[in-house]
PDB file of N, CA and C in Angstrom:
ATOM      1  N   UNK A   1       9.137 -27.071 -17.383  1.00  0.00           N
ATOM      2  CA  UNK A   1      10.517 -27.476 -17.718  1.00  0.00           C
ATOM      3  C   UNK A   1      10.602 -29.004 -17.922  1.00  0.00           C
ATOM      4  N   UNK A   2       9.951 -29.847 -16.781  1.00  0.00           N
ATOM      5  CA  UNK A   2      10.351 -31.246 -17.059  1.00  0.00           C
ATOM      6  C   UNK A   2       8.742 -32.114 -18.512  1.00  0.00           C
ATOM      7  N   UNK A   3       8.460 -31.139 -19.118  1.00  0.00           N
ATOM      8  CA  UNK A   3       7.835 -31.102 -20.147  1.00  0.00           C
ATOM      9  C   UNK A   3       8.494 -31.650 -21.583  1.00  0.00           C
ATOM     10  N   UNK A   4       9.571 -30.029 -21.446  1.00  0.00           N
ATOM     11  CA  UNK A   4      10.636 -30.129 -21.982  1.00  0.00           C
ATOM     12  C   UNK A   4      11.436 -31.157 -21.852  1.00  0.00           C
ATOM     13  N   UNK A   5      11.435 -31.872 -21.282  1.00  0.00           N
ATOM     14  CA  UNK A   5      12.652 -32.703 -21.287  1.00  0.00           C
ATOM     15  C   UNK A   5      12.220 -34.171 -21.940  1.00  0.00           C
ATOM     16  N   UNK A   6      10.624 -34.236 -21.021  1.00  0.00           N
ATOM     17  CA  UNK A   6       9.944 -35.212 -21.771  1.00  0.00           C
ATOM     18  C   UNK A   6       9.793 -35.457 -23.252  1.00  0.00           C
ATOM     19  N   UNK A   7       9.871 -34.413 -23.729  1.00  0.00           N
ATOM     20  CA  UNK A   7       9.403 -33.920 -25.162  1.00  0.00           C
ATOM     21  C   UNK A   7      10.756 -34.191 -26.010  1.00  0.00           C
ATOM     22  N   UNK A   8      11.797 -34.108 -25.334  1.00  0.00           N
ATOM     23  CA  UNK A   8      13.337 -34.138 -25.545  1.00  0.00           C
ATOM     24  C   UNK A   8      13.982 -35.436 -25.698  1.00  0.00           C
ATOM     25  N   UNK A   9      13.739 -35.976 -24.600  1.00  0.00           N
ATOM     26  CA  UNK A   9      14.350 -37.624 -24.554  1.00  0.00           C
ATOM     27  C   UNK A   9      13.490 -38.038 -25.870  1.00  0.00           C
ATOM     28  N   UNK A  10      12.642 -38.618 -26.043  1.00  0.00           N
ATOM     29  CA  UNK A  10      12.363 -39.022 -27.644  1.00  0.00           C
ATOM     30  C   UNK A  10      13.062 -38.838 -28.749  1.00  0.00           C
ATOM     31  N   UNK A  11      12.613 -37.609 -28.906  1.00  0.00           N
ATOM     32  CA  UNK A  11      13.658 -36.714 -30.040  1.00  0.00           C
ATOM     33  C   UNK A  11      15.249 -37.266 -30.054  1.00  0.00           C
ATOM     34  N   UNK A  12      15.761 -37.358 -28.787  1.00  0.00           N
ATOM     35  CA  UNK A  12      17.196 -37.735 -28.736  1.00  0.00           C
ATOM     36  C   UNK A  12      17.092 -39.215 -28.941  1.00  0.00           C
ATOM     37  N   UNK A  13      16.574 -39.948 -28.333  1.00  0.00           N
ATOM     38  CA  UNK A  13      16.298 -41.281 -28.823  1.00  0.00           C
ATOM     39  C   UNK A  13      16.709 -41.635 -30.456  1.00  0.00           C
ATOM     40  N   UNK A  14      14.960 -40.733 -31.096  1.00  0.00           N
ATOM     41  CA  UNK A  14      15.148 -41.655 -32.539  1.00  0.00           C
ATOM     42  C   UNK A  14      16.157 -41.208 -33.066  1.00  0.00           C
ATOM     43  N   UNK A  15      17.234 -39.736 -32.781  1.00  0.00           N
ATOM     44  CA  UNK A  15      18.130 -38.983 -33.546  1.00  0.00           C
ATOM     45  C   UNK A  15      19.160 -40.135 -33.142  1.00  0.00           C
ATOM     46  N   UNK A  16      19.734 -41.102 -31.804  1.00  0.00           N
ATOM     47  CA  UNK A  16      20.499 -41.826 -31.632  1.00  0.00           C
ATOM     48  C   UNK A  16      20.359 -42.549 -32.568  1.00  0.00           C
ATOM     49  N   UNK A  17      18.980 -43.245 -32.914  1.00  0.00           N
ATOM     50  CA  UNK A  17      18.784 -44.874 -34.111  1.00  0.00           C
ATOM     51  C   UNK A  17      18.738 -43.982 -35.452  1.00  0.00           C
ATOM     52  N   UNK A  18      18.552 -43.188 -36.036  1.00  0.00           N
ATOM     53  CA  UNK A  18      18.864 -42.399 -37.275  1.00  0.00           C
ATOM     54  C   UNK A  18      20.492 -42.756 -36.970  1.00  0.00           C
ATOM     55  N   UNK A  19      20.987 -42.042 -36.718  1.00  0.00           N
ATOM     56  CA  UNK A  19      22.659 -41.940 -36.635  1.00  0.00           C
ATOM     57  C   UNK A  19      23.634 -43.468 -36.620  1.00  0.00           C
ATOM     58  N   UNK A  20      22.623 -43.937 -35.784  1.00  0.00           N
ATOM     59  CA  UNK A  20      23.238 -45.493 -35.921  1.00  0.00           C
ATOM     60  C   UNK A  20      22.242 -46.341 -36.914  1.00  0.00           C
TER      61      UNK A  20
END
């Protein structure tokens, strides 16, 4: 699970600097 999440925060990261 905390794999997943690792794998996750990134993803949400660059999708934050895409968007902004």
């Amino acid at each position: 699970m905390f794999y997943f999440i690792f794998l996750c925060f990134p993803i949400v990261t660059v999708s934050v600097l895409i968007l902004n």
